[in-house]
Protein backbone atom coordinates (compact mmCIF):
# COMPACT_ATOMS: atom_id res chain seq x y z
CA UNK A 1 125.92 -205.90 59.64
CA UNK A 2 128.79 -207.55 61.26
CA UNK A 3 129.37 -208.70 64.59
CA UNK A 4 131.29 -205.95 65.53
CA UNK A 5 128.90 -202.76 64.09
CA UNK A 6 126.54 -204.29 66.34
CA UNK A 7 128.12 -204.57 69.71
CA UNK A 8 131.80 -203.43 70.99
CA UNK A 9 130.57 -203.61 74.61
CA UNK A 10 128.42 -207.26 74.67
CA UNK A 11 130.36 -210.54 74.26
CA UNK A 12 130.67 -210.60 71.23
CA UNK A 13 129.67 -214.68 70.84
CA UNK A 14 126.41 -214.11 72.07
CA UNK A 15 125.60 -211.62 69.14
CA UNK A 16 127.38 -214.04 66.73
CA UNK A 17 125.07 -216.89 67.90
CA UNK A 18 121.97 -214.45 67.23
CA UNK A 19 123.30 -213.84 63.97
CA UNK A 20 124.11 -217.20 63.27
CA UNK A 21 121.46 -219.13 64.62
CA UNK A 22 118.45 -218.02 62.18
CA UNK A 23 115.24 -219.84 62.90
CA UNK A 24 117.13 -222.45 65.38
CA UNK A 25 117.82 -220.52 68.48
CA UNK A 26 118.43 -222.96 71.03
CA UNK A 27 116.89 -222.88 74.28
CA UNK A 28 120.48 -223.09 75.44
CA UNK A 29 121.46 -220.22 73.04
CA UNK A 30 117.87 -217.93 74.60
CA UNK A 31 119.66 -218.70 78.00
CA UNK A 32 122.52 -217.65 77.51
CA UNK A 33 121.80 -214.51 76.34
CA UNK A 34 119.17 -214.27 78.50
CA UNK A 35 121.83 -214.19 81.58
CA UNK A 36 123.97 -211.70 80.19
CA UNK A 37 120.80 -209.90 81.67
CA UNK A 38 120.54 -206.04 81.13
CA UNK A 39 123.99 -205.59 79.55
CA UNK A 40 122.95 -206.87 76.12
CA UNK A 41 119.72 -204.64 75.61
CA UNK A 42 121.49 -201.77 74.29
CA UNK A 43 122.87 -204.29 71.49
CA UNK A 44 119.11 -205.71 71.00
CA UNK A 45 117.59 -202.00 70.87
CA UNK A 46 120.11 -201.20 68.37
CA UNK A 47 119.15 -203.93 66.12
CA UNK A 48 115.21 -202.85 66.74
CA UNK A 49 116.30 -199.50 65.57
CA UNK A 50 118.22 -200.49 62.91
CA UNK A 51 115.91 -199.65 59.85
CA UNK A 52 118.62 -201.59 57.47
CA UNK A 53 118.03 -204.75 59.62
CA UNK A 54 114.11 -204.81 59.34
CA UNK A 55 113.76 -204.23 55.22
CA UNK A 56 117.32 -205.81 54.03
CA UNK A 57 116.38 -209.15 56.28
CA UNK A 58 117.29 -211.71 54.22
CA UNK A 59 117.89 -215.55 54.91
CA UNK A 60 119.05 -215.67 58.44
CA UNK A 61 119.38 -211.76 58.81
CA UNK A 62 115.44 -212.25 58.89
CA UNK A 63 115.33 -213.78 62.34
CA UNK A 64 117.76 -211.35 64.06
CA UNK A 65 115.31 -208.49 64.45
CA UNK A 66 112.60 -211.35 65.36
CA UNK A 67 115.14 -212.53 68.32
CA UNK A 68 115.96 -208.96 69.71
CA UNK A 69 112.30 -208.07 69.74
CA UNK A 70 111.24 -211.30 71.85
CA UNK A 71 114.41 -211.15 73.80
CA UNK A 72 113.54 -207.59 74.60
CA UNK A 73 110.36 -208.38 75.53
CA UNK A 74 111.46 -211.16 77.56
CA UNK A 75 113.10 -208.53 79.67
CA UNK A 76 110.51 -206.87 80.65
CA UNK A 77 112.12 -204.04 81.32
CA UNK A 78 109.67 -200.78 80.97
CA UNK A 79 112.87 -198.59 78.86
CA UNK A 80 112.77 -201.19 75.91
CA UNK A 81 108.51 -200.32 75.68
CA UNK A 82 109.92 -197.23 72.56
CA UNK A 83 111.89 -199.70 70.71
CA UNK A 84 109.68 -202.54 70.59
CA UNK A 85 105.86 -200.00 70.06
CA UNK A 86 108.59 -198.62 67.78
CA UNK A 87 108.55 -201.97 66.10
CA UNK A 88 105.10 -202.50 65.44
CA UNK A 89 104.60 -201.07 62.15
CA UNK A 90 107.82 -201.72 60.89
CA UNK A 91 107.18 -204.86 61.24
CA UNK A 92 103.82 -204.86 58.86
CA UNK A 93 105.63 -202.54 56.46
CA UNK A 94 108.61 -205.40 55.95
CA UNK A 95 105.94 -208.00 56.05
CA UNK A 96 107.22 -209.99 59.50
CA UNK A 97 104.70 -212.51 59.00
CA UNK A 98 106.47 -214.54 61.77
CA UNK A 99 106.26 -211.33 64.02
CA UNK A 100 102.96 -209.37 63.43
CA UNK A 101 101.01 -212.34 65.00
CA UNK A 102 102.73 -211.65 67.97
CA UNK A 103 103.03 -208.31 68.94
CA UNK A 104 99.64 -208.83 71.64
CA UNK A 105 101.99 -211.38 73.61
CA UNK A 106 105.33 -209.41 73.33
CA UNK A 107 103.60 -206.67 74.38
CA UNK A 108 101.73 -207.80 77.54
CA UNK A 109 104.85 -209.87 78.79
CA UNK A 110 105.33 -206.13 79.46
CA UNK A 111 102.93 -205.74 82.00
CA UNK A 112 101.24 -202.72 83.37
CA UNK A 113 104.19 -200.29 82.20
CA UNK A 114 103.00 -200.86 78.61
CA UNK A 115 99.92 -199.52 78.53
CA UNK A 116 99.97 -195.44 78.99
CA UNK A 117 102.90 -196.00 75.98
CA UNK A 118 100.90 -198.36 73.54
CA UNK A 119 97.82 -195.74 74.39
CA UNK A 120 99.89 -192.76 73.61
CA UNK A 121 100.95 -194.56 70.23
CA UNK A 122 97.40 -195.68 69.27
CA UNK A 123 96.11 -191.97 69.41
C-alpha cells in the first residue's frame, strides 16, 4: 500500500508519517494528525477496512492498522463505531496481540454512542 492508494484527498505527509513511523509515533506526529481533525477519518477507515492491511502487516505495516484504530477512536466520532466493532475480530484472527488488549478502552473512549452498536454485534 502506498501513500497514494491510501489517501488522494489527506495531506499526504501525515499518512507517510503513519506509515513510516511503526511503533514510534511521536506525540508530535499523534498531534498532528490529530488536528487535521475529521478530514483524515475517511483515510483511517479505509485502512480499518482494508483486509490486505490487517493479515499482510508486516514490520512497520503492522502498526498502521494499530494507529488508525486508536486514532479513530480518539475521535470519538459515533460514524467510525462500524469500522472499529468491525475491527474486533479481525484483529484476533491476525493475532494483534498489541491491539486485542485494548479494544475495552478504544471502545469506551466512544462513549454512550457505542453501546446499542457493540450490543447489536454481540447478539
Amino acid at each position: 500500500m502506498t501513500v497514494d492508494e491510501v489517501t488522494p484527498q489527506v495531506d499526504n505527509r501525515l499518512v507517510e508519517r503513519l506509515l513510516q513511523a511503526g511503533d514510534r509515533l511521536t506525540v508530535e506526529d499523534l498531534d498532528d494528525i490529530r488536528r487535521a481533525g475529521d478530514s483524515i477519518l475517511p483515510t483511517l477507515r479505509q485502512i480499518v477496512r482494508d483486509e490486505d492491511a490487517w493479515y499482510e502487516g508486516q514490520g512497520d505495516r503492522y502498526w498502521l492498522v494499530f494507529h488508525a484504530v486508536t486514532l479513530l477512536s480518539l475521535s470519538r466520532n459515533p460514524q467510525v463505531l462500524p469500522d472499529l466493532i468491525d475491527g474486533i475480530l479481525p484483529s484476533y484472527f491476525a493475532e494483534y496481540d498489541w491491539l486485542q488488549g485494548h479494544w475495552p478502552t478504544l471502545l469506551a473512549q466512544m462513549g454512550p454512542a457505542a453501546v446499542a452498536p457493540l450490543t447489536e454485534w454481540i447478539e
